[in-house]
C-alpha atoms as a PDB file:
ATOM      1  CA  UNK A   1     153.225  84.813 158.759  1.00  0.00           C
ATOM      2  CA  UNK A   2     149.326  84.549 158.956  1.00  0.00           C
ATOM      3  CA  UNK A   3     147.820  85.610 162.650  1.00  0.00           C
ATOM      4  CA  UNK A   4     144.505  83.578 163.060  1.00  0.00           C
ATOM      5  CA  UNK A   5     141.504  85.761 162.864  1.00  0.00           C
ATOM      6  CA  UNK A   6     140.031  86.395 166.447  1.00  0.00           C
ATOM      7  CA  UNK A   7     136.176  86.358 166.905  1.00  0.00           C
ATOM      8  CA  UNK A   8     134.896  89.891 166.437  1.00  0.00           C
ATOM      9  CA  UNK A   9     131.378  91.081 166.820  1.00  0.00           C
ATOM     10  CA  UNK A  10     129.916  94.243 165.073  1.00  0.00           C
ATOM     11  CA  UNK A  11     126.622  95.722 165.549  1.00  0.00           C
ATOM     12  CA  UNK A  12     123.931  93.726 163.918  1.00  0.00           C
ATOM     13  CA  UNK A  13     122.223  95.784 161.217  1.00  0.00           C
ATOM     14  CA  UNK A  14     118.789  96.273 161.258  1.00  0.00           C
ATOM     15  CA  UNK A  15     116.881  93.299 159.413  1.00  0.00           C
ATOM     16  CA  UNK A  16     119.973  91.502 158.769  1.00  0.00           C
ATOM     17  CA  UNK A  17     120.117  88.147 157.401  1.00  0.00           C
ATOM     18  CA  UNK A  18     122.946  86.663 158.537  1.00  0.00           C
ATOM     19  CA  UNK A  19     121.223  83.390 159.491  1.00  0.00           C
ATOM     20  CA  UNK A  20     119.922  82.853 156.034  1.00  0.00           C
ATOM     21  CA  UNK A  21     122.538  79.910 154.010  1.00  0.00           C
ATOM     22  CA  UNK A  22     124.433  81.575 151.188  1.00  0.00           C
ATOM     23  CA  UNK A  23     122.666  79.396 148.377  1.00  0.00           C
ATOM     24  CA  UNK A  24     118.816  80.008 150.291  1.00  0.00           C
ATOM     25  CA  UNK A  25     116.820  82.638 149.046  1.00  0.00           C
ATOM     26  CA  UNK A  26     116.141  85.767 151.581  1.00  0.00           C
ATOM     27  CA  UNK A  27     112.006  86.288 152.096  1.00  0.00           C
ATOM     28  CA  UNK A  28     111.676  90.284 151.618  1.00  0.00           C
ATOM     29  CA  UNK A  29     110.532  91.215 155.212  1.00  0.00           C
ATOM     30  CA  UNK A  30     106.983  91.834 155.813  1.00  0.00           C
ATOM     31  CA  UNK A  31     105.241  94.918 155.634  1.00  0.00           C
ATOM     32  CA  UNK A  32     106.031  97.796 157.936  1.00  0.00           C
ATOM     33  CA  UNK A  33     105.103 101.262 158.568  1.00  0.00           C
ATOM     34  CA  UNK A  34     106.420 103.933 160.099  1.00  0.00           C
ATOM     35  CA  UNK A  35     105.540 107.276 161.522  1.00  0.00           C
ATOM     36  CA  UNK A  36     106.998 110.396 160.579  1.00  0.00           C
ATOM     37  CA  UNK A  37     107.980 112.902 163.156  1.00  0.00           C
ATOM     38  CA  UNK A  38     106.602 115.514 160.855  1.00  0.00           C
ATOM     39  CA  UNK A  39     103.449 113.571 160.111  1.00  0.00           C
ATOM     40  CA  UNK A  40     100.160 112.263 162.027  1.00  0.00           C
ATOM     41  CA  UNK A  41     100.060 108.912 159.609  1.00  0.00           C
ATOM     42  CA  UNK A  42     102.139 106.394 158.821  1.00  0.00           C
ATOM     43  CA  UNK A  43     104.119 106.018 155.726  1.00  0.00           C
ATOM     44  CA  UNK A  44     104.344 102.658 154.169  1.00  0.00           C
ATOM     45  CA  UNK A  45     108.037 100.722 153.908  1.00  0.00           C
ATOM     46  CA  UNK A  46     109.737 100.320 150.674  1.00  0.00           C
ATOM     47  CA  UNK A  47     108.643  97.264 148.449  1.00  0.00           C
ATOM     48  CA  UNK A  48     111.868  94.437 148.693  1.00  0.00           C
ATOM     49  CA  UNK A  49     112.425  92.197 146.203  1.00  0.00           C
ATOM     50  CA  UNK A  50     113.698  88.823 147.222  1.00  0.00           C
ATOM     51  CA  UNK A  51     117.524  87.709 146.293  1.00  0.00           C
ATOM     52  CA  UNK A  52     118.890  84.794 146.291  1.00  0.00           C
ATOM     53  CA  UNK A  53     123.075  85.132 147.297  1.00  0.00           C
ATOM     54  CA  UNK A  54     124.750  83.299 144.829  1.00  0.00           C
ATOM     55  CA  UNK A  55     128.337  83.361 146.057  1.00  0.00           C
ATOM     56  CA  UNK A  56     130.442  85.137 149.252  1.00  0.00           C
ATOM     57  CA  UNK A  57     134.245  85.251 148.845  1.00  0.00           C
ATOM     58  CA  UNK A  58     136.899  87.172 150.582  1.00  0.00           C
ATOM     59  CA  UNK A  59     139.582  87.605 147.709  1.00  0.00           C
ATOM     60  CA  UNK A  60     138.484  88.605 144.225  1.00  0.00           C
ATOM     61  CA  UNK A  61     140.282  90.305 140.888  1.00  0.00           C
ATOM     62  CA  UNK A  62     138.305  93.891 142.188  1.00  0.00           C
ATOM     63  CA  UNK A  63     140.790  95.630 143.128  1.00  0.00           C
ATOM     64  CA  UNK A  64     138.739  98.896 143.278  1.00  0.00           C
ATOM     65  CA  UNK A  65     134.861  99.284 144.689  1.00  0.00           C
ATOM     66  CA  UNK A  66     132.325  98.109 142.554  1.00  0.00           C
ATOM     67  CA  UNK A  67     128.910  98.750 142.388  1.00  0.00           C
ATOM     68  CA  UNK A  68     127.265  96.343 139.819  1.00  0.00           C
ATOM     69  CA  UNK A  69     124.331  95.672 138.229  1.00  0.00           C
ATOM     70  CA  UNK A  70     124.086  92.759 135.466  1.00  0.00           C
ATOM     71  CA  UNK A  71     121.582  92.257 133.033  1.00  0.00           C
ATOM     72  CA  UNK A  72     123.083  89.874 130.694  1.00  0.00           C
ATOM     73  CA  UNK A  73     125.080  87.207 129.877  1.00  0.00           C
ATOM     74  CA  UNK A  74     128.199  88.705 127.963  1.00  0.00           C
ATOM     75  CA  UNK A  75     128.361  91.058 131.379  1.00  0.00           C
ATOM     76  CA  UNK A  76     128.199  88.073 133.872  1.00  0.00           C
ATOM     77  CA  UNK A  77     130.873  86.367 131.673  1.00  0.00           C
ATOM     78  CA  UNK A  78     133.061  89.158 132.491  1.00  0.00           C
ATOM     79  CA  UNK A  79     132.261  90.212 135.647  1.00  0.00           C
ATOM     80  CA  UNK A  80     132.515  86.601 136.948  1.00  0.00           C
ATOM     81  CA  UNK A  81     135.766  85.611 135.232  1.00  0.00           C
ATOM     82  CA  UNK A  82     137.189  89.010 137.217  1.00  0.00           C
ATOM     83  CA  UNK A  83     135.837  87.437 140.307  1.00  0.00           C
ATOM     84  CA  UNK A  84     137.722  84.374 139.693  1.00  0.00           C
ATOM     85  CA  UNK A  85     140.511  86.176 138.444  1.00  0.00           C
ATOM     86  CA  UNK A  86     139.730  85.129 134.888  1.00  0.00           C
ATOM     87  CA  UNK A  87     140.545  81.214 135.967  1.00  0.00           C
ATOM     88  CA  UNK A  88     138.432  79.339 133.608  1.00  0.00           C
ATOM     89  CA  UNK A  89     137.321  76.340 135.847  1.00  0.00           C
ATOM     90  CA  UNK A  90     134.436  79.065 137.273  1.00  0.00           C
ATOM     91  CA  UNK A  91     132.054  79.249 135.179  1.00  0.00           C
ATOM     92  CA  UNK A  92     129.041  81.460 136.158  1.00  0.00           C
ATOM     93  CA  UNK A  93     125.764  80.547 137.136  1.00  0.00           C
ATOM     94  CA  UNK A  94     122.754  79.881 134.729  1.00  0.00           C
ATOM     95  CA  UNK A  95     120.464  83.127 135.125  1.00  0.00           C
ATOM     96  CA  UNK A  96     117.194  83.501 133.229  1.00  0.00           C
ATOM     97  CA  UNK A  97     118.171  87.551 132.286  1.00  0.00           C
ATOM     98  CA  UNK A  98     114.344  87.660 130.733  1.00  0.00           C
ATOM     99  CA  UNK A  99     113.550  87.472 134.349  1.00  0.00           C
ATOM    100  CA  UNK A 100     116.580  87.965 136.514  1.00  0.00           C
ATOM    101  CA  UNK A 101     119.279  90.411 137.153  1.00  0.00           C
ATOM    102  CA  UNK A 102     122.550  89.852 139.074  1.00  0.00           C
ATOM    103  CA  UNK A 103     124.253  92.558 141.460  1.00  0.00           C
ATOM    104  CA  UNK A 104     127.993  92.383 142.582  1.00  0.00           C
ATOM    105  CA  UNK A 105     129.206  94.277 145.273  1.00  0.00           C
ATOM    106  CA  UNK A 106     133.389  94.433 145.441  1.00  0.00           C
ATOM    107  CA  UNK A 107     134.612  95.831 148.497  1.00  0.00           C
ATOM    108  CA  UNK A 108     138.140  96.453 146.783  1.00  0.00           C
ATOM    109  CA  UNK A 109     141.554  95.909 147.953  1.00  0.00           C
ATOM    110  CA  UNK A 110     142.170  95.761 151.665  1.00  0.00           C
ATOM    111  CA  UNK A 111     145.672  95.095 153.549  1.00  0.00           C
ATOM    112  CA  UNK A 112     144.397  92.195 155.693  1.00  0.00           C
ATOM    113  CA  UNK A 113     141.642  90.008 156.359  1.00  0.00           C
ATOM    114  CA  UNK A 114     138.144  91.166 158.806  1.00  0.00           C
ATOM    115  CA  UNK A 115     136.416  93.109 156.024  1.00  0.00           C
ATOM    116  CA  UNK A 116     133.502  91.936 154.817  1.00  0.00           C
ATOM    117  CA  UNK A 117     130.888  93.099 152.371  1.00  0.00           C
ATOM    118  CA  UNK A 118     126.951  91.360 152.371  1.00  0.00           C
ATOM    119  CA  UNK A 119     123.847  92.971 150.637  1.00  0.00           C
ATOM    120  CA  UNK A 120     121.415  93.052 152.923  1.00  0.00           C
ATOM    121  CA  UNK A 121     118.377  94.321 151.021  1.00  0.00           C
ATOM    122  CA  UNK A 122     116.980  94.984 147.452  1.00  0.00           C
ATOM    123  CA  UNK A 123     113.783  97.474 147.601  1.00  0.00           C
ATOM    124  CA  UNK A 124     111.947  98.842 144.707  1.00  0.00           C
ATOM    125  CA  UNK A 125     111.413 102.185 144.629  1.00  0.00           C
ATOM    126  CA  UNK A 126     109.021 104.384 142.355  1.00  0.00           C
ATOM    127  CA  UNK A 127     111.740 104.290 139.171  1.00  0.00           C
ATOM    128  CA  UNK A 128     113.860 101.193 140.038  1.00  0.00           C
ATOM    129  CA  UNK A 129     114.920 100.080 143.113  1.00  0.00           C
ATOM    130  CA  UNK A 130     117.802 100.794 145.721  1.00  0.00           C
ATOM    131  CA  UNK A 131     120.443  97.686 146.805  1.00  0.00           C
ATOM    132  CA  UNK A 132     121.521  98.201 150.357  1.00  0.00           C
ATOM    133  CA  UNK A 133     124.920  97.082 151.345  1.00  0.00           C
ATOM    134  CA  UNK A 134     126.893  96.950 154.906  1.00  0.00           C
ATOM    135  CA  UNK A 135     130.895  96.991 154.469  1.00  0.00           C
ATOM    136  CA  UNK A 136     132.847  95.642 157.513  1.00  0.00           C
ATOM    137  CA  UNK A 137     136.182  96.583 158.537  1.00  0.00           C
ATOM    138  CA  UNK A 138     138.268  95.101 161.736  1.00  0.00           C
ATOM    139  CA  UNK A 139     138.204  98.041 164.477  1.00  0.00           C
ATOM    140  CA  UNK A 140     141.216  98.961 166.853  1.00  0.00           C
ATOM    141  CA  UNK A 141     142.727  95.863 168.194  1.00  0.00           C
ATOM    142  CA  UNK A 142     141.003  93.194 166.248  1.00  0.00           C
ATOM    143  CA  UNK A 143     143.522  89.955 165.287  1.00  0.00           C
ATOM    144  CA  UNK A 144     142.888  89.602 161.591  1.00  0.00           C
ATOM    145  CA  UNK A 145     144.759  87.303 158.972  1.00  0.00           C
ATOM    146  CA  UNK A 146     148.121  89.248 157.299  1.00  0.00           C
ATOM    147  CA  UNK A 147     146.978  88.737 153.979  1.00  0.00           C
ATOM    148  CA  UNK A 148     145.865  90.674 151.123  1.00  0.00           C
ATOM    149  CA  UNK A 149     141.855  90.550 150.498  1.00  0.00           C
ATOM    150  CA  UNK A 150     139.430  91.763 148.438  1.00  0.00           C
ATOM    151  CA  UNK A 151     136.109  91.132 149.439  1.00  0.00           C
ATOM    152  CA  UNK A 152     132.887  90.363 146.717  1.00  0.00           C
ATOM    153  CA  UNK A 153     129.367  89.518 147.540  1.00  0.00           C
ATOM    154  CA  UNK A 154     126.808  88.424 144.307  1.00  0.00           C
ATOM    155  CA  UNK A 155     122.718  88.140 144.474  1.00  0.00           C
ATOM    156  CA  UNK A 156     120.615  87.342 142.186  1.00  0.00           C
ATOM    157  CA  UNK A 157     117.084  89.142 142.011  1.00  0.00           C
ATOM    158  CA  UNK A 158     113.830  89.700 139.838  1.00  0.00           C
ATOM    159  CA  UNK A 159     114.451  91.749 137.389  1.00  0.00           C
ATOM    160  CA  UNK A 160     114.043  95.381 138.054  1.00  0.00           C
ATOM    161  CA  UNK A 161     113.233  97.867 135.094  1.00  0.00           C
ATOM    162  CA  UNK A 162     114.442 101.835 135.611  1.00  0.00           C
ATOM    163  CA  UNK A 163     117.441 103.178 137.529  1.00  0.00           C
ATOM    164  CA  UNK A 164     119.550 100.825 140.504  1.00  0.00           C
ATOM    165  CA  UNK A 165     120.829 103.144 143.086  1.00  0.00           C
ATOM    166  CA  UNK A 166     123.112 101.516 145.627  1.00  0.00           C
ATOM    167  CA  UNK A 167     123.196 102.756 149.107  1.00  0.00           C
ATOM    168  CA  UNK A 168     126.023 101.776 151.858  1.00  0.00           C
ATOM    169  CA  UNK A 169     126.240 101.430 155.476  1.00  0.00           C
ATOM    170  CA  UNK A 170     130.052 101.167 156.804  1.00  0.00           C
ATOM    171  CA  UNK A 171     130.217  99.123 160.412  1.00  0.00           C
ATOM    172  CA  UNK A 172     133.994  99.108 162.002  1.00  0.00           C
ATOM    173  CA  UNK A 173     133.709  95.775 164.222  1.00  0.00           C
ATOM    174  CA  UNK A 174     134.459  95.779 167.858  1.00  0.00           C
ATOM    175  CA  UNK A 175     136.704  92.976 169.332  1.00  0.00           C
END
């Protein structure tokens, strides 16, 4: 028996882009400063790269969290068929890896429906650049769907040389 998922809300993240289409490309935000408590100037924001989200989907092969970053074509070949659950009639999208990387975030298997999991921001850093993530989950009380899920999210950005740290931010919704 599938319940029909009830409208939740969960706190907005800061510089979210939840209004931005799937298939449009994200602007990186402009530049910001801030003060530290411990300091009398400001200290510049991190560099973001822009992404462009290739594909959301709530069910997905990843079983387990994954954290990935792809920089070539025998790797998106694989990656995406374990998206799709290695059905053939998916084939990835064409990325230029002289000049592109992709990153896939797997949320892993969950017990029902209301999780979610959306990149929110790539920034370069001094050595590479960190990917930040939000993973939902349904809070107390929310009506989700009684089905199996395992939620993906895939972007496609410049490519970065040097180390890609991820870095996630958990949100239980409120309904």
């Amino acid at each position: 028996m599938l319940l029909a998922a009830a409208a939740c809300s969960a706190a907005p993240s800061p510089g979210a882009r939840d209004s931005v289409p799937f298939s449009a490309s994200v602007p990186a935000p402009a530049a910001a400063s801030a003060v530290r408590p411990d300091s009398t100037g400001p200290v510049p924001a991190p560099a973001s790269a822009e992404f462009t989200r290739i594909m959301t989907q709530q069910t997905s092969a990843f079983d387990e969290s994954a954290e990935l970053v792809i920089r070539d074509r025998p790797a998106l070949e694989s990656a995406w068929a374990r998206v799709f659950n290695q059905v053939q009639s998916n084939p990835p999208p064409a990325v230029d890896f002289g000049r592109e990387m992709v990153i896939l975030v797997a949320l892993g298997n969950r017990n029902s429906g209301g999780y979610t999991i959306r990149v929110d921001a790539v920034n370069r850093s001094s050595d590479g650049a960190v990917v930040r993530y939000v993973a939902t989950s349904p809070g107390p009380g929310c009506m989700t769907m009684q089905s199996m899920t395992s939620p993906v999210d895939v972007v496609r950005a410049p490519r970065i040389p040097g180390t890609i740290r991820f870095q996630r931010r958990d949100i239980v919704q409120t309904c």
